[in-house]
PDB file of N, CA and C in Angstrom:
ATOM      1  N   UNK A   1       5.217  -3.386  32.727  1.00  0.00           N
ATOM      2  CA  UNK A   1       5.623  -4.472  31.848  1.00  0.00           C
ATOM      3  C   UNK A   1       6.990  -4.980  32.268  1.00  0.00           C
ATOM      4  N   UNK A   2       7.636  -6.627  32.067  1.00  0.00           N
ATOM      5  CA  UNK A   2       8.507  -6.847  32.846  1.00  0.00           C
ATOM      6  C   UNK A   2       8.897  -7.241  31.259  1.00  0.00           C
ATOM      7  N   UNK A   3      10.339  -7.984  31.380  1.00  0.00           N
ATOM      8  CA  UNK A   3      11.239  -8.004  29.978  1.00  0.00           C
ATOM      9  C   UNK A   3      10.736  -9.058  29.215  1.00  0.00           C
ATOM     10  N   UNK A   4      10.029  -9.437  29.811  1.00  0.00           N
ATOM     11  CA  UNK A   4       9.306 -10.997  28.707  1.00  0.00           C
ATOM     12  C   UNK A   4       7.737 -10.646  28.176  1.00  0.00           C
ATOM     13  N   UNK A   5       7.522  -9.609  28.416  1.00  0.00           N
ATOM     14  CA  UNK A   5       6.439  -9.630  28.101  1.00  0.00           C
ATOM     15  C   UNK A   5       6.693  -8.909  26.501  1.00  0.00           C
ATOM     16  N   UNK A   6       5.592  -8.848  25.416  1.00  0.00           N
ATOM     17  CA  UNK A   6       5.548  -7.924  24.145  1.00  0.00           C
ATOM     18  C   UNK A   6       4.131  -7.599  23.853  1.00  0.00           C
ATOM     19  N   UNK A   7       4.066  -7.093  23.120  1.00  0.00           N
ATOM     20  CA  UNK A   7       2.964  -6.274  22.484  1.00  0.00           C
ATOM     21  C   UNK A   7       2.887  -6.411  21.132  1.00  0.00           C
ATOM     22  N   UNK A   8       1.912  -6.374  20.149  1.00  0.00           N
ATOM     23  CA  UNK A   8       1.422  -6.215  18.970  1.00  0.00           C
ATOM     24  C   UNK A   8       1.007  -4.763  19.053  1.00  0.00           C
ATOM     25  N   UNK A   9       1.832  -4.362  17.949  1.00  0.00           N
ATOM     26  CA  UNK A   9       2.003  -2.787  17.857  1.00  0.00           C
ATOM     27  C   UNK A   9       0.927  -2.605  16.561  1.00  0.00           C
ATOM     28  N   UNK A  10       0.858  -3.720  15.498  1.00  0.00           N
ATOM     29  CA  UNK A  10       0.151  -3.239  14.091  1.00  0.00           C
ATOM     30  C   UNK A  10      -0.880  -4.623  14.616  1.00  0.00           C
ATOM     31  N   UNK A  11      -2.195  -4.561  14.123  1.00  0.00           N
ATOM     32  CA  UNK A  11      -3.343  -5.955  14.609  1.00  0.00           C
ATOM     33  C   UNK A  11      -3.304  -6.547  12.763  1.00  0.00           C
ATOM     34  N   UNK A  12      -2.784  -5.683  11.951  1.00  0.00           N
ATOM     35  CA  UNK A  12      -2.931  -6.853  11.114  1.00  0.00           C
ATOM     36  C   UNK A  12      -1.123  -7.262  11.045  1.00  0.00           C
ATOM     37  N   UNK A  13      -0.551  -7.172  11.775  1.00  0.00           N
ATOM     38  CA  UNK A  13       1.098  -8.102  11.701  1.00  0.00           C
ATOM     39  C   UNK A  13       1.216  -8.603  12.340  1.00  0.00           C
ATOM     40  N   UNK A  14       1.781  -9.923  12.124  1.00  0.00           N
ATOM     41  CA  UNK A  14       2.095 -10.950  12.923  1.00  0.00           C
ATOM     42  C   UNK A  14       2.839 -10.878  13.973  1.00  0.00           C
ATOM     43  N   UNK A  15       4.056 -10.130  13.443  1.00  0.00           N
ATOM     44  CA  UNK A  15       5.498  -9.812  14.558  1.00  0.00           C
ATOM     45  C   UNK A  15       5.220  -9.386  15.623  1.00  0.00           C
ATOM     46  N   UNK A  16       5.725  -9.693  16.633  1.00  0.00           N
ATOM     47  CA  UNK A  16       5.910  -9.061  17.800  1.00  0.00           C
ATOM     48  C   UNK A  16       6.961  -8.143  18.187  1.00  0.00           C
ATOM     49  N   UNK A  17       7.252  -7.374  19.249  1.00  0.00           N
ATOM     50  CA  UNK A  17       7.900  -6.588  19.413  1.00  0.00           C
ATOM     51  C   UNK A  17       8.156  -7.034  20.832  1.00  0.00           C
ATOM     52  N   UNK A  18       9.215  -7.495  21.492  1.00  0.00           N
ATOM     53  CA  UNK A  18       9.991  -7.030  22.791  1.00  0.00           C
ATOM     54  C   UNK A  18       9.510  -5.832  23.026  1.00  0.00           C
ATOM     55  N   UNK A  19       8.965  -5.542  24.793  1.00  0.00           N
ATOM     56  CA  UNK A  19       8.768  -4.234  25.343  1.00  0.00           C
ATOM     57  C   UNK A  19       9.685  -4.454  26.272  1.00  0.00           C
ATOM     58  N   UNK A  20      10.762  -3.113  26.563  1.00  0.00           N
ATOM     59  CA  UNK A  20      12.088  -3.340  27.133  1.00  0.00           C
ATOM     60  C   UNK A  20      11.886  -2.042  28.124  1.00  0.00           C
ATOM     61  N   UNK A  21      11.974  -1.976  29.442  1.00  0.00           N
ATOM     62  CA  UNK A  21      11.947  -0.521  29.721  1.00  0.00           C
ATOM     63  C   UNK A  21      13.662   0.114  29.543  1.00  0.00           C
ATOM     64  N   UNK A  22      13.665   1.650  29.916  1.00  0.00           N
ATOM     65  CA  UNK A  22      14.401   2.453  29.346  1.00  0.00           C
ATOM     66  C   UNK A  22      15.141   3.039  30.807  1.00  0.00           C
ATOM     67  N   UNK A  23      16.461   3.171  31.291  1.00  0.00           N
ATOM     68  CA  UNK A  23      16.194   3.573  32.061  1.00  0.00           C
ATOM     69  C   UNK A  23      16.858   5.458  32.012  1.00  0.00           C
ATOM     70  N   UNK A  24      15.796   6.321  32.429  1.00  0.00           N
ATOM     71  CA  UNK A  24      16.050   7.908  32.325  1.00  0.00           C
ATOM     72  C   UNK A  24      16.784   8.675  33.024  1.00  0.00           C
ATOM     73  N   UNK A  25      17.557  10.015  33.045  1.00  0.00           N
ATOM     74  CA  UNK A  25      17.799  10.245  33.801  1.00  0.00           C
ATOM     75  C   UNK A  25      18.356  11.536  33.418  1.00  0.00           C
ATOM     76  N   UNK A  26      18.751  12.282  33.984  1.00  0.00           N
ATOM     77  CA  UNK A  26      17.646  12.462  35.501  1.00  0.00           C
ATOM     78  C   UNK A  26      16.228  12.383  36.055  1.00  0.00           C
ATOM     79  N   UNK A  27      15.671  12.237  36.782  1.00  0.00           N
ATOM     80  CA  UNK A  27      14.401  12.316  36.543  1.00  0.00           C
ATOM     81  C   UNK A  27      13.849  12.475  38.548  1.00  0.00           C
ATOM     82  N   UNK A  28      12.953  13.635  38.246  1.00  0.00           N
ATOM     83  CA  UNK A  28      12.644  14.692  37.138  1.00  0.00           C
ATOM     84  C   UNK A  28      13.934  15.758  36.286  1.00  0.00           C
ATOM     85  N   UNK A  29      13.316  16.074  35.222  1.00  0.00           N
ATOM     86  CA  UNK A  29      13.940  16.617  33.937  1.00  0.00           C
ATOM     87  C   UNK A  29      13.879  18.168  34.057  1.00  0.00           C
ATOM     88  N   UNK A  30      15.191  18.520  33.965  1.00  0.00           N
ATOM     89  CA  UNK A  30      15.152  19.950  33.857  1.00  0.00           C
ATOM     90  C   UNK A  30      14.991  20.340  32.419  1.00  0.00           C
ATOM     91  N   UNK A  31      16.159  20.347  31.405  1.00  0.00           N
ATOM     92  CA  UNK A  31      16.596  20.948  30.579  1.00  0.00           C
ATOM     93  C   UNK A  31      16.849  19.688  29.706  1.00  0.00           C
ATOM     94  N   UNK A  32      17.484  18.425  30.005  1.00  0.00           N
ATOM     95  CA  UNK A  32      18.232  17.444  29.017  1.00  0.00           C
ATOM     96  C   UNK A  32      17.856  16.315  29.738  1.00  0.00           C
ATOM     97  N   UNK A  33      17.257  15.607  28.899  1.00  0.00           N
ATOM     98  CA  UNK A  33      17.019  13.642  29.359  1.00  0.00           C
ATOM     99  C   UNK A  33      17.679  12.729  28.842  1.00  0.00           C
ATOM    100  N   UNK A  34      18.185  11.621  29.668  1.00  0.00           N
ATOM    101  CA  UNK A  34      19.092  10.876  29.114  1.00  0.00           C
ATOM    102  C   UNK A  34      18.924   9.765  29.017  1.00  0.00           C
ATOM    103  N   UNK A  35      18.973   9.149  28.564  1.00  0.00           N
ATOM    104  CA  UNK A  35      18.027   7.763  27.857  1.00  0.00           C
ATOM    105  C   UNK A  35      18.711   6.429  27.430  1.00  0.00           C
ATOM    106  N   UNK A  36      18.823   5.567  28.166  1.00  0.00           N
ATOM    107  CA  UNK A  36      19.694   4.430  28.171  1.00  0.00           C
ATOM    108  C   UNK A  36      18.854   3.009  27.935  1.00  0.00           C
ATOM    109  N   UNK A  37      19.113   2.417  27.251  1.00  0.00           N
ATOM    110  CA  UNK A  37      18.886   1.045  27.325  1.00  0.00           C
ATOM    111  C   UNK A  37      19.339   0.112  28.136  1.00  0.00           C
ATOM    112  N   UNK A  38      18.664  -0.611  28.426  1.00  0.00           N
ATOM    113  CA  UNK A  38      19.009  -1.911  29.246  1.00  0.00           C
ATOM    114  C   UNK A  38      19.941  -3.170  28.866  1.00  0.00           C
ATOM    115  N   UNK A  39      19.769  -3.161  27.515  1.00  0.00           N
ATOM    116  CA  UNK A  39      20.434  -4.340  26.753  1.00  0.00           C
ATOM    117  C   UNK A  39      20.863  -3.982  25.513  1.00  0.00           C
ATOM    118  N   UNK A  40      22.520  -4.467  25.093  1.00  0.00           N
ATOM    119  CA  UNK A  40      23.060  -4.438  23.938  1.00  0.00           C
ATOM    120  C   UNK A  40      21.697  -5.197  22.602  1.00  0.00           C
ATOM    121  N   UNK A  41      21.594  -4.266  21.392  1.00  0.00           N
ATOM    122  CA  UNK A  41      21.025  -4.877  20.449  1.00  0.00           C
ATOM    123  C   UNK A  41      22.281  -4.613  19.153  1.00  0.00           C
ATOM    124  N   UNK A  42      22.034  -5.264  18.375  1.00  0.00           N
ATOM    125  CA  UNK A  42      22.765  -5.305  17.081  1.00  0.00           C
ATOM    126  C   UNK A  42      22.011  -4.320  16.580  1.00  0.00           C
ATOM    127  N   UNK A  43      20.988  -3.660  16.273  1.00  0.00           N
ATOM    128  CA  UNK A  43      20.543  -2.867  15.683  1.00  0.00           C
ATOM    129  C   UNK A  43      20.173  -1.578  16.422  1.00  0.00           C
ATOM    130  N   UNK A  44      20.805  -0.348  16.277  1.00  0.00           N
ATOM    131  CA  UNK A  44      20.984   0.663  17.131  1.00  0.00           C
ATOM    132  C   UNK A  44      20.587   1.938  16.329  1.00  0.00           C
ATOM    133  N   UNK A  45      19.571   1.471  15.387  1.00  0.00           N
ATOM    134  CA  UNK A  45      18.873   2.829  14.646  1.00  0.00           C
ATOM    135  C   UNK A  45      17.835   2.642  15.233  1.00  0.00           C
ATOM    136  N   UNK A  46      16.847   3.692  15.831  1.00  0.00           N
ATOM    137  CA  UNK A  46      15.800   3.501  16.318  1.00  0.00           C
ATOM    138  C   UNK A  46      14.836   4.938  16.099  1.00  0.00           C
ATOM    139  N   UNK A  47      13.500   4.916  15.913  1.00  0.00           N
ATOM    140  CA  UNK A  47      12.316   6.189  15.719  1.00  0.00           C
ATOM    141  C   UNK A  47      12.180   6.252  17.215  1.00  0.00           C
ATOM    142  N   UNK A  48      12.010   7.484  17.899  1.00  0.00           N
ATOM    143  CA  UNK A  48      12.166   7.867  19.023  1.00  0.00           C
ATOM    144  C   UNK A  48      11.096   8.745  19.119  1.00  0.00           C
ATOM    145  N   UNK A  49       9.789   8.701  20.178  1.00  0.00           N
ATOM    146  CA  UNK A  49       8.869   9.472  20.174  1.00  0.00           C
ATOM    147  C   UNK A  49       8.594   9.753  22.062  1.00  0.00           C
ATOM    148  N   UNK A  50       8.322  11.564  22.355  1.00  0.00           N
ATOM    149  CA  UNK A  50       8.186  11.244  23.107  1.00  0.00           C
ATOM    150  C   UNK A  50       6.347  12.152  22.895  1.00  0.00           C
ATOM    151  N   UNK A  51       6.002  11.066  24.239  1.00  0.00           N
ATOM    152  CA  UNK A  51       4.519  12.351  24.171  1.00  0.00           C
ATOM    153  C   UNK A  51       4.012  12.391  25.829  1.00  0.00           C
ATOM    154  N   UNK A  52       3.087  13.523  25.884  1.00  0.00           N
ATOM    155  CA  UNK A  52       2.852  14.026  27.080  1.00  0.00           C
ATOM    156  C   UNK A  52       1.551  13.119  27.870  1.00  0.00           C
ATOM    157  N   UNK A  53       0.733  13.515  28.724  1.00  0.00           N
ATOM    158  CA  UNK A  53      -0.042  12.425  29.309  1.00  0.00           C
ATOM    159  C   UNK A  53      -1.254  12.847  28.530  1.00  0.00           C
ATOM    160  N   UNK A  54      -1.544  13.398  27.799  1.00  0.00           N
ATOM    161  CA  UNK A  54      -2.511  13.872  27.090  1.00  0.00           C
ATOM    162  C   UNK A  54      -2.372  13.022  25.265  1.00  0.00           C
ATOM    163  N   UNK A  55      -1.332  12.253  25.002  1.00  0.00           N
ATOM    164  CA  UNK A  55      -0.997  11.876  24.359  1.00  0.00           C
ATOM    165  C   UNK A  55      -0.908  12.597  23.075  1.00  0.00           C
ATOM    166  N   UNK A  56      -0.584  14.194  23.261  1.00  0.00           N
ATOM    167  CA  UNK A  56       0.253  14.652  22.042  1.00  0.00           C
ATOM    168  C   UNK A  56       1.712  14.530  22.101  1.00  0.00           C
ATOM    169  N   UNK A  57       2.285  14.888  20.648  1.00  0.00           N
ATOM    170  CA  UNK A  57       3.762  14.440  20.687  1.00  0.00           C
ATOM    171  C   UNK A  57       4.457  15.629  20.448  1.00  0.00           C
ATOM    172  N   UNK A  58       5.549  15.831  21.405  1.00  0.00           N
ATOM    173  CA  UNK A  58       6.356  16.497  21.475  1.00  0.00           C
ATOM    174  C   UNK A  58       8.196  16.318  20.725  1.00  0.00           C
ATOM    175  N   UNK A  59       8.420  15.319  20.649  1.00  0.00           N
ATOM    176  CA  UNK A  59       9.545  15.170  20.194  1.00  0.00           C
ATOM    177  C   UNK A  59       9.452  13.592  19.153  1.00  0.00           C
ATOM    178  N   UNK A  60       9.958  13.614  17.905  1.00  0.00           N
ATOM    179  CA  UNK A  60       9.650  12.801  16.694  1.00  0.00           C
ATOM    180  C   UNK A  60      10.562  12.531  16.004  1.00  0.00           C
ATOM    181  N   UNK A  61      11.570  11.645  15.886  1.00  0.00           N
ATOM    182  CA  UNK A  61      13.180  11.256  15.316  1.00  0.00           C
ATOM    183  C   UNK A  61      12.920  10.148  14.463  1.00  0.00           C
ATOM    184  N   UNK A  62      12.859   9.905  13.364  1.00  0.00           N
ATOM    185  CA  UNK A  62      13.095   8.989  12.578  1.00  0.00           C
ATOM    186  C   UNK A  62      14.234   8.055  12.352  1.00  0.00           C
ATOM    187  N   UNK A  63      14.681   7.198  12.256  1.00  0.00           N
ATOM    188  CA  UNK A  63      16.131   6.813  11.656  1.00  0.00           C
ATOM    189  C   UNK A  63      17.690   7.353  12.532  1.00  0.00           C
ATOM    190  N   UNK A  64      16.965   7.695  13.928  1.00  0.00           N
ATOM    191  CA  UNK A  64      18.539   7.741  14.552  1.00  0.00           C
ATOM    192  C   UNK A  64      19.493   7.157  14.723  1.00  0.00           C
ATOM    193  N   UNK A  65      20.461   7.345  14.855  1.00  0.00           N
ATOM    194  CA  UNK A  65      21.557   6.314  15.543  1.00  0.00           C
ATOM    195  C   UNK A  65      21.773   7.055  16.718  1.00  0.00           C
ATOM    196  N   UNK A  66      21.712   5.706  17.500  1.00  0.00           N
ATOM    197  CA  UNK A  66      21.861   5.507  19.141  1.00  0.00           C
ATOM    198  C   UNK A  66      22.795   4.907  19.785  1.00  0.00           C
ATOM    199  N   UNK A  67      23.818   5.376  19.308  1.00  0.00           N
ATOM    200  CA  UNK A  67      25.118   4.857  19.339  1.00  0.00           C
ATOM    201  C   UNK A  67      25.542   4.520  21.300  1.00  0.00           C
ATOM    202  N   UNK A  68      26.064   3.235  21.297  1.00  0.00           N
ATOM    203  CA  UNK A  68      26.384   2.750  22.842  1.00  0.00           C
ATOM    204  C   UNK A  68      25.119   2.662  23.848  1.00  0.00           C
ATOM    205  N   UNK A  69      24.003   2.888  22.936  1.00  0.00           N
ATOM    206  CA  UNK A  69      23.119   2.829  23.893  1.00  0.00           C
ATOM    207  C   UNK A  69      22.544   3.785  24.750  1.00  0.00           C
ATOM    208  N   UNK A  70      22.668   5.004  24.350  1.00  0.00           N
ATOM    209  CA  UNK A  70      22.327   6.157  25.176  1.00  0.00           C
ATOM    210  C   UNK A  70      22.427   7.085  24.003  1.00  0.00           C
ATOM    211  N   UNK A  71      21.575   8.239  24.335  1.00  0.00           N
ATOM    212  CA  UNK A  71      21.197   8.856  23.829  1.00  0.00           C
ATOM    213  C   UNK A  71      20.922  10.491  24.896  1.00  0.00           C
ATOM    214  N   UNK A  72      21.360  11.825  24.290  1.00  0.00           N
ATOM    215  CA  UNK A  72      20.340  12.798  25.193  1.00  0.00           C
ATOM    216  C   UNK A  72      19.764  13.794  24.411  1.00  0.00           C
ATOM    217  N   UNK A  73      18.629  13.856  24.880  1.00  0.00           N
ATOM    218  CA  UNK A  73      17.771  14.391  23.982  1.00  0.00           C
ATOM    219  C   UNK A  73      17.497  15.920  25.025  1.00  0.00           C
ATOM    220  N   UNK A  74      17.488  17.259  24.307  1.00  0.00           N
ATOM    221  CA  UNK A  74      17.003  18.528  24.760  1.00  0.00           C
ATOM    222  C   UNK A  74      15.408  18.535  25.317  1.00  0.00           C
ATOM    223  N   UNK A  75      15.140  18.904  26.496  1.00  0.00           N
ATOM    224  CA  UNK A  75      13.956  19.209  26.712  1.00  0.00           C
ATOM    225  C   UNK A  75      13.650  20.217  27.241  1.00  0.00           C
ATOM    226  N   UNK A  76      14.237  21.437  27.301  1.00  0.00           N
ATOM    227  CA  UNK A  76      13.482  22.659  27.730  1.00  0.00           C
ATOM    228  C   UNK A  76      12.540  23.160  27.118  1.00  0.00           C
ATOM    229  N   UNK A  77      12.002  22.779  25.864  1.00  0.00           N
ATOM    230  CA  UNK A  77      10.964  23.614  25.010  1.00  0.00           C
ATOM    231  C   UNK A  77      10.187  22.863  25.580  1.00  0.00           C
ATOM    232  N   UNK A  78       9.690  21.621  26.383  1.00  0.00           N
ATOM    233  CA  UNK A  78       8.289  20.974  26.702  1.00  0.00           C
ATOM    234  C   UNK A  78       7.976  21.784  27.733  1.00  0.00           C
ATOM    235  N   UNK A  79       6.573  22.012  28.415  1.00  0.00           N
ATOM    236  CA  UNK A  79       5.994  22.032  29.216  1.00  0.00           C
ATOM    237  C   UNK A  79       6.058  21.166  30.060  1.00  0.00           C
ATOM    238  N   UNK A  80       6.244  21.783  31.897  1.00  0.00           N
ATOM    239  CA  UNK A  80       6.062  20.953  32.483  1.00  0.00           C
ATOM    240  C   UNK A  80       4.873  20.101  32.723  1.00  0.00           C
ATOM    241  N   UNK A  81       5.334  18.762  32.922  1.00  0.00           N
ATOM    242  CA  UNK A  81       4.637  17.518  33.343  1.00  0.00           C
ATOM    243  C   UNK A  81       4.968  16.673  33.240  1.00  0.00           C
ATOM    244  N   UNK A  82       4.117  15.396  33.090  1.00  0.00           N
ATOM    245  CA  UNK A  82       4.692  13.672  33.049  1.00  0.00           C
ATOM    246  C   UNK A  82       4.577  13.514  31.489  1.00  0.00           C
ATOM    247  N   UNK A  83       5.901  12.809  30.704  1.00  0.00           N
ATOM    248  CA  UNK A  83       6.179  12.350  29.431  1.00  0.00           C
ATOM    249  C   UNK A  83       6.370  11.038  29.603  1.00  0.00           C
ATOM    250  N   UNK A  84       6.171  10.140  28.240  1.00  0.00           N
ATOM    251  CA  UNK A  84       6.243   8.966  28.146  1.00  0.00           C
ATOM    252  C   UNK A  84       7.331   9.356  26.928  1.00  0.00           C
ATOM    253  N   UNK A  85       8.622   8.501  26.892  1.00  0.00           N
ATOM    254  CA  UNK A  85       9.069   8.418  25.434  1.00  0.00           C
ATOM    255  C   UNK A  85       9.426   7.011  25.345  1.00  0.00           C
ATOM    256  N   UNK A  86       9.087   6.492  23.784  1.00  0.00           N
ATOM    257  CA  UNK A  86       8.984   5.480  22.913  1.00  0.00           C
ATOM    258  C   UNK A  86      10.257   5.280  22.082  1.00  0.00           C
ATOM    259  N   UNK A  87      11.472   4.263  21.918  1.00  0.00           N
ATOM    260  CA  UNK A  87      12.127   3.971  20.918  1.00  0.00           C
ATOM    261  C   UNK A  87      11.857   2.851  20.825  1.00  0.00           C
ATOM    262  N   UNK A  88      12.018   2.812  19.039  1.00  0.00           N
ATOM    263  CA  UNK A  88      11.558   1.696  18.801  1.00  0.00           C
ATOM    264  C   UNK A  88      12.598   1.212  17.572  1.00  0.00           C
ATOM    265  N   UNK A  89      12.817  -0.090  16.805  1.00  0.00           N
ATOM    266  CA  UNK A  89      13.538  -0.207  16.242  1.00  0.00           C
ATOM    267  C   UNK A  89      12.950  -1.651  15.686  1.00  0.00           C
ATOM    268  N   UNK A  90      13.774  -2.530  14.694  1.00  0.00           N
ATOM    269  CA  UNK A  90      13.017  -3.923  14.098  1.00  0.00           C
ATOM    270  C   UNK A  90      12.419  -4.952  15.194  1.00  0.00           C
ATOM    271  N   UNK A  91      13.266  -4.826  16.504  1.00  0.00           N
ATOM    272  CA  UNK A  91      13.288  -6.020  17.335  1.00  0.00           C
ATOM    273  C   UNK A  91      12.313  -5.827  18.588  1.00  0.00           C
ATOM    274  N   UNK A  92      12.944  -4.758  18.806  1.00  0.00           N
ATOM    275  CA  UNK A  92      12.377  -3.763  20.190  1.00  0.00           C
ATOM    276  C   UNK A  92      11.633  -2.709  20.040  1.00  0.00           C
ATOM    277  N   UNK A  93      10.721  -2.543  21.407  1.00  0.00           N
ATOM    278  CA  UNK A  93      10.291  -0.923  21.654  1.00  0.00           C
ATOM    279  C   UNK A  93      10.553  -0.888  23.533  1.00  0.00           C
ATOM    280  N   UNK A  94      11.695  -0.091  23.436  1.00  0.00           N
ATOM    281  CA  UNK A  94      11.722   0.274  24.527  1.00  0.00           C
ATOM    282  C   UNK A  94      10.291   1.520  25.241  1.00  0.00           C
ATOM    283  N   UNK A  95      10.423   1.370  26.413  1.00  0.00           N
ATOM    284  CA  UNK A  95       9.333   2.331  26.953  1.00  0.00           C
ATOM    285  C   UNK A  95       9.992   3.051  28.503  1.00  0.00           C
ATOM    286  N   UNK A  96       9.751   4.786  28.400  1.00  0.00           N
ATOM    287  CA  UNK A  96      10.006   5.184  29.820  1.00  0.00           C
ATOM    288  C   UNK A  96       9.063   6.075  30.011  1.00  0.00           C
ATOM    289  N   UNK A  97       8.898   6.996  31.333  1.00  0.00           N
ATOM    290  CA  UNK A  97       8.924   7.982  31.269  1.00  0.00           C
ATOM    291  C   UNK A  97       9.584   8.635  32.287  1.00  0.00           C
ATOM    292  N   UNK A  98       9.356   9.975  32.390  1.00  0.00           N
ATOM    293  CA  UNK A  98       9.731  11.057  33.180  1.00  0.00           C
ATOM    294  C   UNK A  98       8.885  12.518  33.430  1.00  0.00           C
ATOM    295  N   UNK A  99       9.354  13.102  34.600  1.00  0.00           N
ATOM    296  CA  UNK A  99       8.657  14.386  34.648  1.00  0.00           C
ATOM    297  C   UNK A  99       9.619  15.712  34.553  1.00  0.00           C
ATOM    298  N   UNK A 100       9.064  16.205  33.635  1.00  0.00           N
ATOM    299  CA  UNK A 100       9.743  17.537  33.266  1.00  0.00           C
ATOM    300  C   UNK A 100       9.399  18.745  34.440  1.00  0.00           C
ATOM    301  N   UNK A 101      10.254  19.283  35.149  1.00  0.00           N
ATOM    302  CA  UNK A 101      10.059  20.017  36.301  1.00  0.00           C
ATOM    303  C   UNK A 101      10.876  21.337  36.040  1.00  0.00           C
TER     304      UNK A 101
END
């Protein structure tokens, strides 16, 4: 997905959502992932999900603050493999992933 493109996240809401990618790092992931946005938003609370390629979820944040735009989140309790994580917020849903090694 490139920065102009969006998605309909709910089929009965109208709104759209900006899909923004995320950029990670390190990657691959040892122990801690670090999670940056691409673009200043005014609104910097965001639900943060990440899940595995099997699409269960491993990590689930409601109502964070994501202060400056980055964020690092612990990952040694996942299993290795390839993760996708999701923040999302009124305007945006950013999208990345990474591999936990």
């Amino acid at each position: 997905l490139n920065n102009s493109e969006s998605a309909i996240l709910n089929p009965v809401s109208t709104e759209e959502l900006q899909i923004v990618p995320l950029t990670i790092m390190p990657n691959p992931v040892k122990d801690l992932v670090v999670i940056q946005t691409s673009s200043e938003v005014e609104q910097n609370i965001y639900d943060i999900k990440i899940f595995d390629s099997f699409g269960k979820l491993w990590y689930d944040l409601n109502n964070e603050l994501f202060p400056y735009n980055r964020l690092e989140i612990p990952v040694q309790h996942i299993p290795l493999g390839m993760y996708w994580i999701h923040l999302k917020n009124q305007e945006q849903l950013f999208q990345g992933k990474f591999i936990k090694n």
